[in-house]
C-alpha atoms as a PDB file:
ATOM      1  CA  UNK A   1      10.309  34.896  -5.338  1.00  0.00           C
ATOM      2  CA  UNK A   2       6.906  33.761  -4.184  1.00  0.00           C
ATOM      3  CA  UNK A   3       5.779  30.457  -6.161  1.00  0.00           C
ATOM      4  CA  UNK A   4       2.176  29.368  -6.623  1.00  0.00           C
ATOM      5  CA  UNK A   5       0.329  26.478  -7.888  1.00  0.00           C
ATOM      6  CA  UNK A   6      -1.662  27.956 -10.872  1.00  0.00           C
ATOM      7  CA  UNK A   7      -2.627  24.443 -12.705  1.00  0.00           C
ATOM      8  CA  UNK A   8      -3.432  20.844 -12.058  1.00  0.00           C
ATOM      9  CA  UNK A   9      -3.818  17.671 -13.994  1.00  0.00           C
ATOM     10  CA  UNK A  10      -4.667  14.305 -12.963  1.00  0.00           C
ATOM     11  CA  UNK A  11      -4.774  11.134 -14.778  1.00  0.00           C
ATOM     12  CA  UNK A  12      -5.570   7.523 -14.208  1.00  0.00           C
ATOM     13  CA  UNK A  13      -4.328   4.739 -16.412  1.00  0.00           C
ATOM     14  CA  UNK A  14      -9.015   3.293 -15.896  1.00  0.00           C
ATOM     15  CA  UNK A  15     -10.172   3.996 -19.041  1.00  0.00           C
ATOM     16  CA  UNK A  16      -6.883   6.299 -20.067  1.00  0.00           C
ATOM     17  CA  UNK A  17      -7.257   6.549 -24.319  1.00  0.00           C
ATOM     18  CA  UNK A  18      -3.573   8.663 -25.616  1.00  0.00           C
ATOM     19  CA  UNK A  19      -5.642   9.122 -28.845  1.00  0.00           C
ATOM     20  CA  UNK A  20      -8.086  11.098 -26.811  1.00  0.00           C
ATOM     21  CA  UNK A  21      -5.844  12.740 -24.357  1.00  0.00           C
ATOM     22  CA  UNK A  22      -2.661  13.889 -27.029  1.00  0.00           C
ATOM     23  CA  UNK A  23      -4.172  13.226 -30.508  1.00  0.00           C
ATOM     24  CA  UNK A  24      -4.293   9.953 -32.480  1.00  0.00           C
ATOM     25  CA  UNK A  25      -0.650  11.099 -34.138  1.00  0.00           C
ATOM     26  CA  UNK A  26       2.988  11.165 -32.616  1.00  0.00           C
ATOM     27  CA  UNK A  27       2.225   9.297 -29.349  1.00  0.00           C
ATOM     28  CA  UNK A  28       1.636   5.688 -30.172  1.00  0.00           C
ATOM     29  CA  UNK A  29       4.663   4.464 -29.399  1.00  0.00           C
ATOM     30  CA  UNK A  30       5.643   6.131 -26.655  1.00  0.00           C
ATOM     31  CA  UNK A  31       5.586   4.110 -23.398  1.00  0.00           C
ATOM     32  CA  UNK A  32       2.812   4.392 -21.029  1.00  0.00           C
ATOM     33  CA  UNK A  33       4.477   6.574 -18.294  1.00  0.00           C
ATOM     34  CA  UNK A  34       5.357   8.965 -20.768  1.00  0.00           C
ATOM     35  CA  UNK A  35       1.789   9.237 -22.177  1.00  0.00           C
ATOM     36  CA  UNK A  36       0.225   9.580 -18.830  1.00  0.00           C
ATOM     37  CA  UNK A  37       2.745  12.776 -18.066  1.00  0.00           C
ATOM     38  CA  UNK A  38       2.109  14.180 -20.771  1.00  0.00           C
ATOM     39  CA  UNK A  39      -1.906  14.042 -20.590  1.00  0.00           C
ATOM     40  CA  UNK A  40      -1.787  15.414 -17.352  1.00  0.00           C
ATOM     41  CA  UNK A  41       0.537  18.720 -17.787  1.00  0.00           C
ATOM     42  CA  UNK A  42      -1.377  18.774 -20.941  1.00  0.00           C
ATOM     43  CA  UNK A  43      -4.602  18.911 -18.592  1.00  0.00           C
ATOM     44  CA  UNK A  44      -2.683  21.280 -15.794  1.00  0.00           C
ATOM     45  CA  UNK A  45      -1.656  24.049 -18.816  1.00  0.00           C
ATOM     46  CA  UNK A  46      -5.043  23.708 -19.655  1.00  0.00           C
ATOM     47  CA  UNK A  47      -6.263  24.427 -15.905  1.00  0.00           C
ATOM     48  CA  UNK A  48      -4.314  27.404 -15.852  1.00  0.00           C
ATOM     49  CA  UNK A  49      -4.880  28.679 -19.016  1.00  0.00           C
ATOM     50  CA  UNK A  50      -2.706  28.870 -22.232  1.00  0.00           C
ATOM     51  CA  UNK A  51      -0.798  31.828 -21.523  1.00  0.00           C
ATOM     52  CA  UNK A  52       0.472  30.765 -17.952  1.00  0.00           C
ATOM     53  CA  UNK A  53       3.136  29.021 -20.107  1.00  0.00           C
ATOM     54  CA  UNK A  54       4.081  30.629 -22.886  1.00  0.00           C
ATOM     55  CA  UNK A  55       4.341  34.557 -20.776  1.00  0.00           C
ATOM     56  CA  UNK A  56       8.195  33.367 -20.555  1.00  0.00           C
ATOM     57  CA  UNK A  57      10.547  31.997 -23.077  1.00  0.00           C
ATOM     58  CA  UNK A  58      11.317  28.968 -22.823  1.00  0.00           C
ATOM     59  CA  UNK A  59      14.777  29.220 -21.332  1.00  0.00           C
ATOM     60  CA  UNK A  60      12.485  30.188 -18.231  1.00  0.00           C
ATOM     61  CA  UNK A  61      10.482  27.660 -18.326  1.00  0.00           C
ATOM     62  CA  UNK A  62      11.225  23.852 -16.490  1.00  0.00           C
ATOM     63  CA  UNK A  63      10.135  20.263 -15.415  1.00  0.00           C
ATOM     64  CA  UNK A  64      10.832  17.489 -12.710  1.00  0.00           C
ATOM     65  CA  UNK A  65       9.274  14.370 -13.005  1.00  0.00           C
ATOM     66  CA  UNK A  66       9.193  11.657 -10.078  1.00  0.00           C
ATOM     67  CA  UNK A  67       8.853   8.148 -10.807  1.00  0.00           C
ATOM     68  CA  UNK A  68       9.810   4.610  -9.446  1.00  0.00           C
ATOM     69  CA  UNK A  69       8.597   1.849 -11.580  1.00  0.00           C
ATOM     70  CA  UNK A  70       7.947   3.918 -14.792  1.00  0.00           C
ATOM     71  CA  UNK A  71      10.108   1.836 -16.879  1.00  0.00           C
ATOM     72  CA  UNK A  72       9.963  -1.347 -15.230  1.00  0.00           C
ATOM     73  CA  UNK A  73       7.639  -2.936 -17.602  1.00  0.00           C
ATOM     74  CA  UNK A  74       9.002  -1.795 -20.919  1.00  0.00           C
ATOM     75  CA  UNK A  75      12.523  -3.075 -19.189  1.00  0.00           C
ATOM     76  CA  UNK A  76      11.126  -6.956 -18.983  1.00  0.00           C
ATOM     77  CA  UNK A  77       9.747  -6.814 -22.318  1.00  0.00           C
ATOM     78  CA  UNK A  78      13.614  -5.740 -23.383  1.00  0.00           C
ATOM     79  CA  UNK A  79      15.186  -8.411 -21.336  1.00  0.00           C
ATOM     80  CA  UNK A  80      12.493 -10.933 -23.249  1.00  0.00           C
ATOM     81  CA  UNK A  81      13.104  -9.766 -26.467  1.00  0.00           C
ATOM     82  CA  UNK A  82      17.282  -9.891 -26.083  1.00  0.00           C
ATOM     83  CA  UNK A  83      17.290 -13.470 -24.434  1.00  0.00           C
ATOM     84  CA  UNK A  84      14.404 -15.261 -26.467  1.00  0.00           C
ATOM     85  CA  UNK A  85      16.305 -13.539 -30.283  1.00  0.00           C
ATOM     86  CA  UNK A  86      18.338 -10.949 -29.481  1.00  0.00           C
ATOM     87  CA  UNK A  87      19.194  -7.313 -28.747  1.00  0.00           C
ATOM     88  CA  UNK A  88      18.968  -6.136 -33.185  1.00  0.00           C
ATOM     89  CA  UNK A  89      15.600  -7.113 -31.822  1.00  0.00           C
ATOM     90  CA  UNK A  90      14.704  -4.553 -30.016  1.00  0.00           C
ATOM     91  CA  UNK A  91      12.493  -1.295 -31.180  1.00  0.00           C
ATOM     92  CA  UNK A  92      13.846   1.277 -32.026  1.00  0.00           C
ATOM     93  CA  UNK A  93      10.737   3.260 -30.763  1.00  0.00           C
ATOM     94  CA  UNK A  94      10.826   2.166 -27.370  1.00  0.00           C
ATOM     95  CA  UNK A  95      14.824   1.028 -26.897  1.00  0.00           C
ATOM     96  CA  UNK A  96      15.867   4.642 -25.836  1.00  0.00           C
ATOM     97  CA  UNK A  97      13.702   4.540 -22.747  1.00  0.00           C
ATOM     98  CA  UNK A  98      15.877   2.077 -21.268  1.00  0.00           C
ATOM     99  CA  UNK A  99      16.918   5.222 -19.599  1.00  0.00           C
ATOM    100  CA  UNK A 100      14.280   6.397 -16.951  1.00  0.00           C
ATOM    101  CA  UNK A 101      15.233   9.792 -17.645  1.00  0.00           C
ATOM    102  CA  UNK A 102      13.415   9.649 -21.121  1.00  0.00           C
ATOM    103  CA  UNK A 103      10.308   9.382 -19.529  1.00  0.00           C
ATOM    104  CA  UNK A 104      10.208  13.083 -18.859  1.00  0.00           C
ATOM    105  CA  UNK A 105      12.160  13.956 -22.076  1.00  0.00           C
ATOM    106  CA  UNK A 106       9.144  14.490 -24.355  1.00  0.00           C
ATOM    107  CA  UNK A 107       7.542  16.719 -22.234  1.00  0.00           C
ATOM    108  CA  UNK A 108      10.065  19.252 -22.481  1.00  0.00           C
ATOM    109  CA  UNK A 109      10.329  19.169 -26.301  1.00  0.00           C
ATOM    110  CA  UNK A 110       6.439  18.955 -26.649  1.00  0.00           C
ATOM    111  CA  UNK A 111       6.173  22.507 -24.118  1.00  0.00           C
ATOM    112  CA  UNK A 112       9.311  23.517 -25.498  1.00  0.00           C
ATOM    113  CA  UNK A 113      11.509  23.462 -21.551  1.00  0.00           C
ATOM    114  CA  UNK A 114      14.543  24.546 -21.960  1.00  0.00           C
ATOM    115  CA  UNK A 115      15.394  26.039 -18.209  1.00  0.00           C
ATOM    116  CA  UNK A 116      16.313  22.170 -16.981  1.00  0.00           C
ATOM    117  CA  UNK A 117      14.257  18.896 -17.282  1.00  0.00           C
ATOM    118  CA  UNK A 118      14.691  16.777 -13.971  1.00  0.00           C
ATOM    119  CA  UNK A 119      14.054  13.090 -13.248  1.00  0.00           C
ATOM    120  CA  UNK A 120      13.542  11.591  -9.312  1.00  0.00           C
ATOM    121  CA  UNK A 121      13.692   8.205  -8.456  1.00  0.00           C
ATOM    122  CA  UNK A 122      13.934   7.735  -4.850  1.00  0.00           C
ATOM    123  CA  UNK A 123      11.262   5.458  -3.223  1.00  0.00           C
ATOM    124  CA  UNK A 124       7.803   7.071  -2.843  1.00  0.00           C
ATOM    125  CA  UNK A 125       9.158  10.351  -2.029  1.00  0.00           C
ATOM    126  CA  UNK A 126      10.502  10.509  -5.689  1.00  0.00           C
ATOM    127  CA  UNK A 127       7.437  12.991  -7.169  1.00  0.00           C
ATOM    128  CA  UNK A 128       7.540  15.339  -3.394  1.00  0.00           C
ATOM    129  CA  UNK A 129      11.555  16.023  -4.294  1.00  0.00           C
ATOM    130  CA  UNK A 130      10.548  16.776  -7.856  1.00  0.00           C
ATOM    131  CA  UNK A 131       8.590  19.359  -5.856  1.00  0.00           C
ATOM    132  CA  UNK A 132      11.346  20.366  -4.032  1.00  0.00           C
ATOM    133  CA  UNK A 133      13.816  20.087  -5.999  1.00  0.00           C
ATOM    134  CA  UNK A 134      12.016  21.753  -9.046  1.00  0.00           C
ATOM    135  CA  UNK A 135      11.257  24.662  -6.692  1.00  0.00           C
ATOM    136  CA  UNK A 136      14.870  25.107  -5.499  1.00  0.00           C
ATOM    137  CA  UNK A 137      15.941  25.584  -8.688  1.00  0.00           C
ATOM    138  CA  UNK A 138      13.124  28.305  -9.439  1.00  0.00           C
ATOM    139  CA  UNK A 139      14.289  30.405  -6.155  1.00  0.00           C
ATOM    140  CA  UNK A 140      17.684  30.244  -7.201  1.00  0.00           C
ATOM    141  CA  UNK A 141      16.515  31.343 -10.649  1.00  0.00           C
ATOM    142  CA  UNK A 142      17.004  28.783 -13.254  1.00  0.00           C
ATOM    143  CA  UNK A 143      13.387  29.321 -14.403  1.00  0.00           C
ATOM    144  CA  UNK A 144      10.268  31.041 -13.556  1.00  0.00           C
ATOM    145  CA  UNK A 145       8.155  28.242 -15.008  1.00  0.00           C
ATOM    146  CA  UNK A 146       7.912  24.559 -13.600  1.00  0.00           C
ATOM    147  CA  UNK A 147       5.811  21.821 -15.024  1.00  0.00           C
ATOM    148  CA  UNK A 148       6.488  19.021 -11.622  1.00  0.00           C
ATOM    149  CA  UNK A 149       5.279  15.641 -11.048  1.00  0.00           C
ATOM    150  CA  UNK A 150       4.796  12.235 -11.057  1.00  0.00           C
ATOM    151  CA  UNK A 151       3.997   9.599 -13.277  1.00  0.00           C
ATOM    152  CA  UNK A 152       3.874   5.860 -12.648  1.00  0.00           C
ATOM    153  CA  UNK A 153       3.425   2.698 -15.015  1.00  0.00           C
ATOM    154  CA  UNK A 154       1.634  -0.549 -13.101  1.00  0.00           C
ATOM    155  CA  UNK A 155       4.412  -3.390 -12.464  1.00  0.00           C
ATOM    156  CA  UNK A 156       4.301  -7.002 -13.959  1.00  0.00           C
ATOM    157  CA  UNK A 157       2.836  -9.598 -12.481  1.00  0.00           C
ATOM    158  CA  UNK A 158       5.148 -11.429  -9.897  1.00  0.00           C
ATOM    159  CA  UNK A 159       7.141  -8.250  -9.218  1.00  0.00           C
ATOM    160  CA  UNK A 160       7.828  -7.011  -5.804  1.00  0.00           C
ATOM    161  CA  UNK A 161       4.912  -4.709  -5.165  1.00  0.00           C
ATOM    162  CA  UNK A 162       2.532  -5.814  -8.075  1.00  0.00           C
ATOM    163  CA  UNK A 163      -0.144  -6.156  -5.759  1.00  0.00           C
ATOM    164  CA  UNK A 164      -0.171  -2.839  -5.048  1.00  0.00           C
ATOM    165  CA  UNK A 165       1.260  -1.419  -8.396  1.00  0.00           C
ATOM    166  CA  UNK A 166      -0.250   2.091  -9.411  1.00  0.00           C
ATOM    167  CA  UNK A 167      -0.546   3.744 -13.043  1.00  0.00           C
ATOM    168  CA  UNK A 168      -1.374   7.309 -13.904  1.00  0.00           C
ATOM    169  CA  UNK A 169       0.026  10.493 -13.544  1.00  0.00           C
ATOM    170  CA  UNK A 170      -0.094  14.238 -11.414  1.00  0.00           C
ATOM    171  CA  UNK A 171       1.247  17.067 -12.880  1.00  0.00           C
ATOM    172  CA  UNK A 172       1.337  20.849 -11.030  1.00  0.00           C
ATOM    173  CA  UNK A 173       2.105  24.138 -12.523  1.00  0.00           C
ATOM    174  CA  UNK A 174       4.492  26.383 -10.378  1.00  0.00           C
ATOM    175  CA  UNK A 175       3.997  30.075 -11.406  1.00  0.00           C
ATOM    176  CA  UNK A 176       5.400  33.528  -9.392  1.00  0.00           C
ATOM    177  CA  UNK A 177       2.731  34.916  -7.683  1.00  0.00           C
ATOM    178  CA  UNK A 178       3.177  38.615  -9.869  1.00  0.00           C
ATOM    179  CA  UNK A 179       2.840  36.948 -12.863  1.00  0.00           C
ATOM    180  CA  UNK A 180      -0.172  34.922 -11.583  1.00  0.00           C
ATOM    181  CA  UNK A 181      -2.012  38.529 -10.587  1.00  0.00           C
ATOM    182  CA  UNK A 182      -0.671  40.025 -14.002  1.00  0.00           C
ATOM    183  CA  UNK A 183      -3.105  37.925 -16.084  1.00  0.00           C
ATOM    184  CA  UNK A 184      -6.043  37.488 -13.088  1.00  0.00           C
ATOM    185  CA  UNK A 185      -5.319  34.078 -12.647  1.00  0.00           C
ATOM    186  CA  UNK A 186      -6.167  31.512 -10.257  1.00  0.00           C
ATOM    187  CA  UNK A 187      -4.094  30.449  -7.024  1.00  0.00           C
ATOM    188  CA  UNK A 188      -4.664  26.834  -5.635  1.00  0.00           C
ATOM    189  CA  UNK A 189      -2.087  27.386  -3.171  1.00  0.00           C
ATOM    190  CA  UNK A 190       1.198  26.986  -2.178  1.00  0.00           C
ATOM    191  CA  UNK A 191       3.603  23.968  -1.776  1.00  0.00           C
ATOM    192  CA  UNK A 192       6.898  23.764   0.339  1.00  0.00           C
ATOM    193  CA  UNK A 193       8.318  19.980   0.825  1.00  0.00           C
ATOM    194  CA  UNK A 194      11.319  18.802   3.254  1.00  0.00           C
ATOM    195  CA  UNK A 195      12.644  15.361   2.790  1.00  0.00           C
ATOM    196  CA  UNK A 196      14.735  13.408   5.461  1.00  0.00           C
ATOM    197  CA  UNK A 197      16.161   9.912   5.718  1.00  0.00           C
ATOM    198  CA  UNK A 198      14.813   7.433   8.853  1.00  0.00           C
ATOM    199  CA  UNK A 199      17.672   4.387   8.602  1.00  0.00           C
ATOM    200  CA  UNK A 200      15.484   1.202   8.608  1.00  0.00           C
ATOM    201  CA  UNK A 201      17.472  -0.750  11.540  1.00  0.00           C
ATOM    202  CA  UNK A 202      16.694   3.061  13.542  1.00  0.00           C
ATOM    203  CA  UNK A 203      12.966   2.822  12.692  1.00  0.00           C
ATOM    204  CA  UNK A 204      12.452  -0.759  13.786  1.00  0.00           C
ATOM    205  CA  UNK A 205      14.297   0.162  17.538  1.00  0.00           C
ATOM    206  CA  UNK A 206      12.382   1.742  20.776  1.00  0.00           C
ATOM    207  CA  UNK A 207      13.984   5.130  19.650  1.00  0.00           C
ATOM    208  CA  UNK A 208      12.318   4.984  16.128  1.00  0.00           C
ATOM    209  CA  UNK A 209       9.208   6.926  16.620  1.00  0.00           C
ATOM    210  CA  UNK A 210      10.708   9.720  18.739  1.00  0.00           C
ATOM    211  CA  UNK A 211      13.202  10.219  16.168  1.00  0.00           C
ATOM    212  CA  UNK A 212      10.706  10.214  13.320  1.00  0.00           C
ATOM    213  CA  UNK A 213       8.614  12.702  15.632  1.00  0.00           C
ATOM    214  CA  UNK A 214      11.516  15.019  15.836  1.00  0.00           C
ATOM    215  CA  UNK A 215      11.815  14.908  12.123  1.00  0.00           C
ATOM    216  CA  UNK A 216       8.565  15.794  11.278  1.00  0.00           C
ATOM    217  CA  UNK A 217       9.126  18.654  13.724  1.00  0.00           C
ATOM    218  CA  UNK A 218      11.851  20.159  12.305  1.00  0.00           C
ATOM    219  CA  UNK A 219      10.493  19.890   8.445  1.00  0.00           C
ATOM    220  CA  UNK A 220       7.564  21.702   9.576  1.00  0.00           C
ATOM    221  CA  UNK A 221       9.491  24.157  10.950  1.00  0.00           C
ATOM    222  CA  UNK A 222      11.170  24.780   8.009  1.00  0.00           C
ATOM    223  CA  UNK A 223       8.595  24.909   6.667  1.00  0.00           C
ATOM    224  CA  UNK A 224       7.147  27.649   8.101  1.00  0.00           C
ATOM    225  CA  UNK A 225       4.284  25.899  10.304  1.00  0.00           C
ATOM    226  CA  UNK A 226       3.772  27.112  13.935  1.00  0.00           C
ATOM    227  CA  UNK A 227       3.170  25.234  16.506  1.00  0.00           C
ATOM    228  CA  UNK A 228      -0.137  24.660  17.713  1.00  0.00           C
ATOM    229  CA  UNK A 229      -1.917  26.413  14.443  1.00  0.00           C
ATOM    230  CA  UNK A 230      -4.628  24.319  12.746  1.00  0.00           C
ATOM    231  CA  UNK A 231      -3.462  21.452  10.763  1.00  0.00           C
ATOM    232  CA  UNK A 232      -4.502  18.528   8.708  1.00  0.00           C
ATOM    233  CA  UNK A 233      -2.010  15.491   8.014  1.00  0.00           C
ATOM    234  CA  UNK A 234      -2.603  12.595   5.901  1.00  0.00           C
ATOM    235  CA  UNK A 235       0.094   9.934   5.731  1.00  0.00           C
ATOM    236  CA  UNK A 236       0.685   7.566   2.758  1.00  0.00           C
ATOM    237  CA  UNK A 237       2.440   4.846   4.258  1.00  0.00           C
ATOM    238  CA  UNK A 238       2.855   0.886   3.846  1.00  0.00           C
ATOM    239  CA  UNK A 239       3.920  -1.392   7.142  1.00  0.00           C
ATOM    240  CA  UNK A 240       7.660  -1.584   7.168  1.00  0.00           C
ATOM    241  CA  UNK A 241       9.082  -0.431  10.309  1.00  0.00           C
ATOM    242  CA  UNK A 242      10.003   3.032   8.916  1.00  0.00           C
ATOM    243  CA  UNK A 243       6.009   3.902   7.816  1.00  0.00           C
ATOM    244  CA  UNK A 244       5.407   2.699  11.097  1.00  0.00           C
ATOM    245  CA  UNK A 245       7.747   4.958  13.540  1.00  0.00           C
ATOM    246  CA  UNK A 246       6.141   7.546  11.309  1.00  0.00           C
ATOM    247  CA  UNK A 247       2.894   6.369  11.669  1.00  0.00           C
ATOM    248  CA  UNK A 248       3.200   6.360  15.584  1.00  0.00           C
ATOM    249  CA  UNK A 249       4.937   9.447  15.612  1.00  0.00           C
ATOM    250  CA  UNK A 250       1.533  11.221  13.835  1.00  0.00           C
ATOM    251  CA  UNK A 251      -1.138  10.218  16.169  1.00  0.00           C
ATOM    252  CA  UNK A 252      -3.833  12.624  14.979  1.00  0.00           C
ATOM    253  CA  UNK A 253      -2.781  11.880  10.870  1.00  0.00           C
ATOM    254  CA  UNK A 254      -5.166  10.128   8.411  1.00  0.00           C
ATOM    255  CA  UNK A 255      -3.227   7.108   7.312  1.00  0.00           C
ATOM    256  CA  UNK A 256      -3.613   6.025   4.133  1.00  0.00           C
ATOM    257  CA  UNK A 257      -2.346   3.166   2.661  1.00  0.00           C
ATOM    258  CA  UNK A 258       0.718   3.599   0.394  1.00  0.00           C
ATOM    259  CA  UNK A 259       0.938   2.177  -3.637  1.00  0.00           C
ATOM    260  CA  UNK A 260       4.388   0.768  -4.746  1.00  0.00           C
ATOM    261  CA  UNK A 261       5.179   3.529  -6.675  1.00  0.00           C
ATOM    262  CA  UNK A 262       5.845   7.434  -5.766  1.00  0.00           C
ATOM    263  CA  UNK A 263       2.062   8.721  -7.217  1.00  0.00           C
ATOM    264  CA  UNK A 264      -0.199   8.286  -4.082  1.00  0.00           C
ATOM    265  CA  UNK A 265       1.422  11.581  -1.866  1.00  0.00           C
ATOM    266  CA  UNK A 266       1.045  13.491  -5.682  1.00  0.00           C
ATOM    267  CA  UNK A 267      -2.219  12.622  -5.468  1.00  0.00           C
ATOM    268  CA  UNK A 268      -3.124  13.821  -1.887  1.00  0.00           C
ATOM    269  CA  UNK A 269      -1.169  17.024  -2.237  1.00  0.00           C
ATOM    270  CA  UNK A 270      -3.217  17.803  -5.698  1.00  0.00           C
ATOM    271  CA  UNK A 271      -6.413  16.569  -3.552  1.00  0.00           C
ATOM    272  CA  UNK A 272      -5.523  18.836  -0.735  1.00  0.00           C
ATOM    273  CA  UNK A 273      -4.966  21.981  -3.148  1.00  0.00           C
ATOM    274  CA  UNK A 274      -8.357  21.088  -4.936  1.00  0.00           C
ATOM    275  CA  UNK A 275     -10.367  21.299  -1.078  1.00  0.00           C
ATOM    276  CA  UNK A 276      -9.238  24.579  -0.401  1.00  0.00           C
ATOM    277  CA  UNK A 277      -8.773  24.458   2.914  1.00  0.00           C
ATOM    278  CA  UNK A 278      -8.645  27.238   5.429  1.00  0.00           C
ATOM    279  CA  UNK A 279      -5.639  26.257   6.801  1.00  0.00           C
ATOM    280  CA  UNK A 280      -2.548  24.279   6.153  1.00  0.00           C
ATOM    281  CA  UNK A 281      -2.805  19.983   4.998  1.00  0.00           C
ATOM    282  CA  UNK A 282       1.062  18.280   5.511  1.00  0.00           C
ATOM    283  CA  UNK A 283       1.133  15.180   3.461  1.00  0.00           C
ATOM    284  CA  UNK A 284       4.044  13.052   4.699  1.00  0.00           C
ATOM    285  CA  UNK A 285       5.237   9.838   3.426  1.00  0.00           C
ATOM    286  CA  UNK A 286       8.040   7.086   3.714  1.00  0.00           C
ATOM    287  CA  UNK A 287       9.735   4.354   2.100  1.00  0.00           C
ATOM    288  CA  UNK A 288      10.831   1.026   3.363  1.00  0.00           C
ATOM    289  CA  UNK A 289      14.337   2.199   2.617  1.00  0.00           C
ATOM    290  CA  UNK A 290      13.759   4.882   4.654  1.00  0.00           C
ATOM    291  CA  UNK A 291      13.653   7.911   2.713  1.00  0.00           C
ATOM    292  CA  UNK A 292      10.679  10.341   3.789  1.00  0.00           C
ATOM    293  CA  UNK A 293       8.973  13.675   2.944  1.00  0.00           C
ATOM    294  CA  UNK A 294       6.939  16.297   3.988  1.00  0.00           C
ATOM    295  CA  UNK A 295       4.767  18.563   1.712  1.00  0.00           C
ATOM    296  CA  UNK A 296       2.838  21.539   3.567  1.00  0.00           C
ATOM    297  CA  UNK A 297       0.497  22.630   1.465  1.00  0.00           C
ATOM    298  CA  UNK A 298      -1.266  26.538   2.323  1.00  0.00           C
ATOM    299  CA  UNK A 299      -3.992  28.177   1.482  1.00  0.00           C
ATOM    300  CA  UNK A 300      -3.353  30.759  -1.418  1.00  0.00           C
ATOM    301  CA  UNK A 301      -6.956  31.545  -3.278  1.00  0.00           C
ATOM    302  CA  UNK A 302      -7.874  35.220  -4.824  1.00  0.00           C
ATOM    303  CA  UNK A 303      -5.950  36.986  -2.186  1.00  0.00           C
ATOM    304  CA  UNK A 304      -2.887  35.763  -2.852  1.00  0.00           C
ATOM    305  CA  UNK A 305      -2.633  37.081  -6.581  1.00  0.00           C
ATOM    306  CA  UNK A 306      -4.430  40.466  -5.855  1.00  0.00           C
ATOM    307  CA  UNK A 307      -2.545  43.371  -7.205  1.00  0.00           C
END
């Protein structure tokens, strides 16, 4: 089944009011992360209008989430609270998200998701597998409705990666083309991602940039990108020797520079969708660790829902 992106939401933690976003009622205690998710498939439902959603019932209908530092804040305010009195300390509000998988929970009760509700944590690349992984699931038809995404919470100060923390949230709406022409909506395009794993002590050697070259290749491939067509690549990566042998193995990419957390390459792909291009935009990104990803994104405006 074809898949399309029929709704976006973005959200940035500047200025970010949950009273405004979800209603002054229900959300107050929730943690950050979760609020910021939520206001942003909140804004891509809205984007693709209200019956995008609820056309299926929600058996059919899904989520993935991507995160990486999500609950790292609310998890030193725990360890605080249990060593400086003790754990009967604790809220009972917030003590449940101890698991990262709650951060994504209240999403599918609020829309009511009962195909499967996903959580990815994998450096950087964590929000690009809930792409792929979400979608997966879809063609192999779990659901026919995917709410996917990323959400991230900014780190304390004196963690690793503070410096470059990021907070906010990007949420995309994955709808079959047929039902997107059935109700005359809109198309941003469509999204395919391949992820592949670089081992650090490989990246850092002579033989690191040729073998993050041939990578790249071959996820493109998959991906359905020939050779020698027109396309656009922007790169979200830091300076560890794995973003590097990528970076040298993309000479014509934008680099950009990568946050701590998995939201930046969300944020380029839901960029790229936005510009309409006339031909394809690859964002890639990769972790220190070594885990990268590809996400093709192509073209898919009015003509790809006509009847």
């Amino acid at each position: 089944m074809d898949f399309l992106i029929s709704g976006m939401g973005e959200v940035s933690a500047d200025g970010f009011d949950f009273r405004t976003e979800l209603g002054r009622r229900g959300y107050k205690y929730l943690p950050s992360a979760s609020q910021y998710v939520l206001a942003a498939a909140k804004r891509a439902l809205a984007d693709a209008g209200e019956d995008a959603l609820t056309a299926t019932g929600p058996e059919r209908r899904a989520a993935a989430v991507g995160t990486n530092s999500a609950a790292v804040s609310l998890h030193h305010a725990m360890d605080r609270t249990v060593v400086g009195a003790s754990a009967g300390e604790l809220s009972p509000a917030t003590a449940p998200y101890f698991s990262i998988n709650l951060f994504g929970s209240r999403l599918a009760t609020e829309h009511d998701l009962k195909g499967f509700n996903l959580t990815l944590t994998s450096p950087r690349v964590a929000g690009l597998e809930a792409l792929q992984t979400g979608a997966r699931a879809l063609a192999a038809g779990r659901a026919s409705r995917l709410l996917a995404g990323a959400t991230e919470e900014a780190l304390p100060e004196g963690e690793p990666g503070a410096d470059t923390s990021e907070a906010g949230a990007v949420a995309l709406l994955l709808e079959p083309a047929a039902a997107v022409a059935e109700r005359g909506g809109r198309s941003y395009g469509r999204v395919g991602v391949r992820t592949f794993f670089l081992p650090p002590a490989l990246a850092a050697s002579a033989e690191g940039p040729g073998e993050a070259a041939a990578a790249l290749r071959d996820a493109l491939a998959a991906l359905g990108h020939q050779p020698g067509t027109p396309l656009t690549v922007t790169a979200v990566l830091d300076g560890s020797p794995v973003g590097e042998a990528v970076a040298a193995a993309l000479k014509e990419a934008e680099r950009v520079p990568a946050g701590a957390g998995c939201l930046a390459p969300m944020a380029h792909i839901a960029a790229a969708l936005r510009d309409a291009p006339d031909h394809a935009h690859a964002v890639v990104t990769a972790a220190a660790e070594g885990n990268a990803a590809v996400c093709l994104v192509t073209p898919g405006g009015a003509e790809a829902v006509s009847r």
